[in-house]
Protein backbone atom coordinates (compact mmCIF):
# COMPACT_ATOMS: atom_id res chain seq x y z
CA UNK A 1 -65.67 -24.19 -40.80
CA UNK A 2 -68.47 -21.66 -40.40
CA UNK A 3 -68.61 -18.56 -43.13
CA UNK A 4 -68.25 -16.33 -40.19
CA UNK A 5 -65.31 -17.90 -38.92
CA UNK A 6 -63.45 -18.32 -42.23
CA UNK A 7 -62.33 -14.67 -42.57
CA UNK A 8 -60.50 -14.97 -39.38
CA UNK A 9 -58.56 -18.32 -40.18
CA UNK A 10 -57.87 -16.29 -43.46
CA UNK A 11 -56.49 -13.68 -41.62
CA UNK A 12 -54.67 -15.15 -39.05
CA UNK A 13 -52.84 -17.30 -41.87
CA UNK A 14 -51.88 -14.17 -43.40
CA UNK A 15 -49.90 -12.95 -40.44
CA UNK A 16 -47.96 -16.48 -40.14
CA UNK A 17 -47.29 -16.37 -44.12
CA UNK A 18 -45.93 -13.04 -43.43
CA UNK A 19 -44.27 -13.60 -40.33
CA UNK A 20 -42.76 -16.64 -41.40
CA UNK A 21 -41.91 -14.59 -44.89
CA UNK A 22 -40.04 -11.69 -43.18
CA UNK A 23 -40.44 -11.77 -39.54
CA UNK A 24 -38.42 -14.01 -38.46
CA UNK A 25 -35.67 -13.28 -40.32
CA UNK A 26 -32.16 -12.02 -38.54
CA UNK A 27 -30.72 -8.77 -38.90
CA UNK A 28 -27.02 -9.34 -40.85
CA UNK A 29 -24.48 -9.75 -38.48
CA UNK A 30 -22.31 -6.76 -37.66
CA UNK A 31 -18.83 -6.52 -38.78
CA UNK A 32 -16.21 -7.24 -36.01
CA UNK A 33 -15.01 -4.37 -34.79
CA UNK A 34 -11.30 -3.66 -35.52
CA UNK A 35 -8.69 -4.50 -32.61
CA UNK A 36 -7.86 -1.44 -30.51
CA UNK A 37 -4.43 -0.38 -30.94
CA UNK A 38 -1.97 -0.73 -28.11
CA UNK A 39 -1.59 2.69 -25.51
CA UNK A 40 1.71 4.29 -25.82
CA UNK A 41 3.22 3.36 -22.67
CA UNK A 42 3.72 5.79 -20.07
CA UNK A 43 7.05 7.01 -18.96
CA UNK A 44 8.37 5.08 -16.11
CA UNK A 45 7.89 7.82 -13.05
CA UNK A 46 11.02 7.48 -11.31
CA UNK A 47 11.08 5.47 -7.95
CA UNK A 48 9.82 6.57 -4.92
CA UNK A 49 10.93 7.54 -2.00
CA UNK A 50 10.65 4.62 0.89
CA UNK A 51 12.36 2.96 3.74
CA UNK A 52 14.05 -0.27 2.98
CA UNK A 53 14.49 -1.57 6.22
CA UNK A 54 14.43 -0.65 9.88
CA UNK A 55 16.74 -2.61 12.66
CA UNK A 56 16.73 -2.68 16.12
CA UNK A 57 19.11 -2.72 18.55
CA UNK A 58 21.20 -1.46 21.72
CA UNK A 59 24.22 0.12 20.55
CA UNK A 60 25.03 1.82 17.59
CA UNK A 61 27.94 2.72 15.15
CA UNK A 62 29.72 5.82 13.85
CA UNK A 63 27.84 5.09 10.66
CA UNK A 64 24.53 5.31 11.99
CA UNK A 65 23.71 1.60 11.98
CA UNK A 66 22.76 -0.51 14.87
CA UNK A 67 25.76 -3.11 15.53
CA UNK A 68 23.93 -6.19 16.85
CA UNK A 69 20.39 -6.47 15.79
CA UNK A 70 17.60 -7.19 18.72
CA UNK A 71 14.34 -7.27 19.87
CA UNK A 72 15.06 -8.51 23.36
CA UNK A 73 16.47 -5.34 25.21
CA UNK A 74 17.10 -5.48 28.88
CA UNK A 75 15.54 -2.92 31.44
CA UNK A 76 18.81 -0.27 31.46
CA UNK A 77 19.34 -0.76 27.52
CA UNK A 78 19.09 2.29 25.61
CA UNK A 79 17.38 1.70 22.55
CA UNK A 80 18.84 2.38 19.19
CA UNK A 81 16.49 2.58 15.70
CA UNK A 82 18.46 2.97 12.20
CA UNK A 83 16.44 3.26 9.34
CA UNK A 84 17.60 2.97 5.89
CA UNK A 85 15.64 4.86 3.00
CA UNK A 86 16.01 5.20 -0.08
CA UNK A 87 15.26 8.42 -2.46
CA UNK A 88 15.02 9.64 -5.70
CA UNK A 89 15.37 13.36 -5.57
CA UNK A 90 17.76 14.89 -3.65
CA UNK A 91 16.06 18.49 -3.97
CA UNK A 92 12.97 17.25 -2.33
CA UNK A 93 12.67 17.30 2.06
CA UNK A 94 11.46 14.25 3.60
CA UNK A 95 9.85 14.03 7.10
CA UNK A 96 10.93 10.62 8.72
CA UNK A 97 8.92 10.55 12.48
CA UNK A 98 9.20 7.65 14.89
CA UNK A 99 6.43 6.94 17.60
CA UNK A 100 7.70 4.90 20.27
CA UNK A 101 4.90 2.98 22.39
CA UNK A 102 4.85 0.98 25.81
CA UNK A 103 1.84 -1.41 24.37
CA UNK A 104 2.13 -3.41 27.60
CA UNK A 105 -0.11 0.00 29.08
CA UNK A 106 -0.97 1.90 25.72
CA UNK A 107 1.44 4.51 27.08
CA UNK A 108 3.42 6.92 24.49
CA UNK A 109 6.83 6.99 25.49
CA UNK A 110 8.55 9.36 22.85
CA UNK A 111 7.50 11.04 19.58
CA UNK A 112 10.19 12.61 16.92
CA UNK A 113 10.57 13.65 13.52
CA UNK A 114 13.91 14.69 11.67
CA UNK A 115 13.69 16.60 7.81
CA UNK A 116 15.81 14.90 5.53
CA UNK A 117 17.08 15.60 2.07
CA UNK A 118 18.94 12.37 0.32
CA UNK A 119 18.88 10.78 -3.10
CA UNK A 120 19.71 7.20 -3.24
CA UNK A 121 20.36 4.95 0.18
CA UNK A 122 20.52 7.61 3.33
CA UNK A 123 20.51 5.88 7.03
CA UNK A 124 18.92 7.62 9.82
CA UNK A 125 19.25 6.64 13.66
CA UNK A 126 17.15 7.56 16.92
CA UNK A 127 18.08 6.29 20.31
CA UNK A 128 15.62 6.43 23.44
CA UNK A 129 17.08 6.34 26.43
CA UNK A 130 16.16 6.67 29.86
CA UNK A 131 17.25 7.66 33.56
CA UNK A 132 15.67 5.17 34.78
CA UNK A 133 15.32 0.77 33.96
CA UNK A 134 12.72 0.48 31.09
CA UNK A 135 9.37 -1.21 32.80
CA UNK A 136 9.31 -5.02 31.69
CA UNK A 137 6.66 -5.29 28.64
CA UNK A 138 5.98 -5.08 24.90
CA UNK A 139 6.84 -2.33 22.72
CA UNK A 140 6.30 -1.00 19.84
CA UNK A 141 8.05 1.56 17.77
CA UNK A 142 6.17 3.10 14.61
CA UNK A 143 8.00 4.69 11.33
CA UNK A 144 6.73 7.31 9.46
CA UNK A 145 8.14 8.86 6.15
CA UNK A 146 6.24 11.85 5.39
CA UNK A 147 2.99 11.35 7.31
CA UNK A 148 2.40 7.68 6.59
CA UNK A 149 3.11 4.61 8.63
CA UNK A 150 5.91 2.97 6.63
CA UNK A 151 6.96 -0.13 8.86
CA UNK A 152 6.73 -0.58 12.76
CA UNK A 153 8.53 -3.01 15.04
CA UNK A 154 7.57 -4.95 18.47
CA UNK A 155 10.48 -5.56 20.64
CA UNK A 156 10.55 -6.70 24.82
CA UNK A 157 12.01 -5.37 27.60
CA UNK A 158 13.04 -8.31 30.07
C-alpha cells in the first residue's frame, strides 16, 4: 500500500470499527402496550318500527287479513293487500304508502298512503278494485313505511 493511500484505508477502517461498535446496534424494544379495556356497551335502542310481512289476496276478513293468500288473481278480482307491522312507540305516526304497478306496460295504476299510530303488531289492508276486468299481465305492488321501500310483491292477472 502506497503512503498516500494508507490514510484512507485508516480511515475508512475507522468508520467500520465504529459502525460495527455502535451502529448497528438496535434500539431496545418497546414495551407492549397495555390491552385496551372493553367499551361500556351501549344501551340496546329499542326495536324499530317495520313490516313483518305483506300477503296477497282476493278477499279479505273483518280483521283486516287477506283469507286465502294469492298471486294468481283473475281479470274481475279485486285485489286485497294486508300488511302486518310491527312498532315500538305508540306516540310516534307512521306513514305506510302502497304503489300499485301494471309492469306488463310500466303503467301506475293506484298510489295511497294511510298515517298510522300502533305499538306492537298493527295490520293494515288496501283493496284495488276496478269497474272494469283487470288487463292480463304482471304486477307489481310496492310498500312503503315512512318513505322507504319496505317489501314489494309481483302477482298475475290471468
Amino acid at each position: 500500500m502506497t503512503p498516500a493511500r494508507r490514510p484512507a484505508a485508516v480511515l475508512a477502517g475507522a468508520v467500520l470499527a465504529a459502525l460495527a461498535a455502535g451502529g448497528c446496534t438496535r434500539p431496545p424494544a418497546a414495551a407492549p402496550a397495555a390491552p385496551a379495556l372493553p367499551a361500556a356497551a351501549a344501551p340496546t335502542p329499542p326495536p324499530a318500527t317495520r313490516i313483518t310481512r305483506v300477503v296477497l289476496g282476493n278477499a279479505l276478513g273483518s280483521d283486516h287479513h287477506v283469507l286465502l293468500p294469492r298471486i294468481v288473481f283473475a281479470p274481475g278480482d279485486p285485489l286485497y293487500l294486508t300488511v302486518e307491522l310491527h312498532g315500538a312507540t305508540p306516540a310516534t305516526p307512521h306513514r305506510l304508502a302502497v304503489k300499485w304497478t301494471h309492469e306488463s306496460s310500466r303503467q301506475r295504476v293506484l298510489e295511497e298512503a294511510k298515517l298510522l299510530q300502533f305499538a306492537g303488531p298493527a295490520y293494515s289492508s288496501f283493496q284495488l278494485s276496478n269497474a272494469h276486468p283487470w288487463p292480463a299481465g304482471l304486477y307489481k305492488v310496492e310498500v312503503m313505511l315512512d318513505g322507504h321501500l319496505a317489501q314489494s310483491r309481483l302477482f298475475e292477472v290471468h
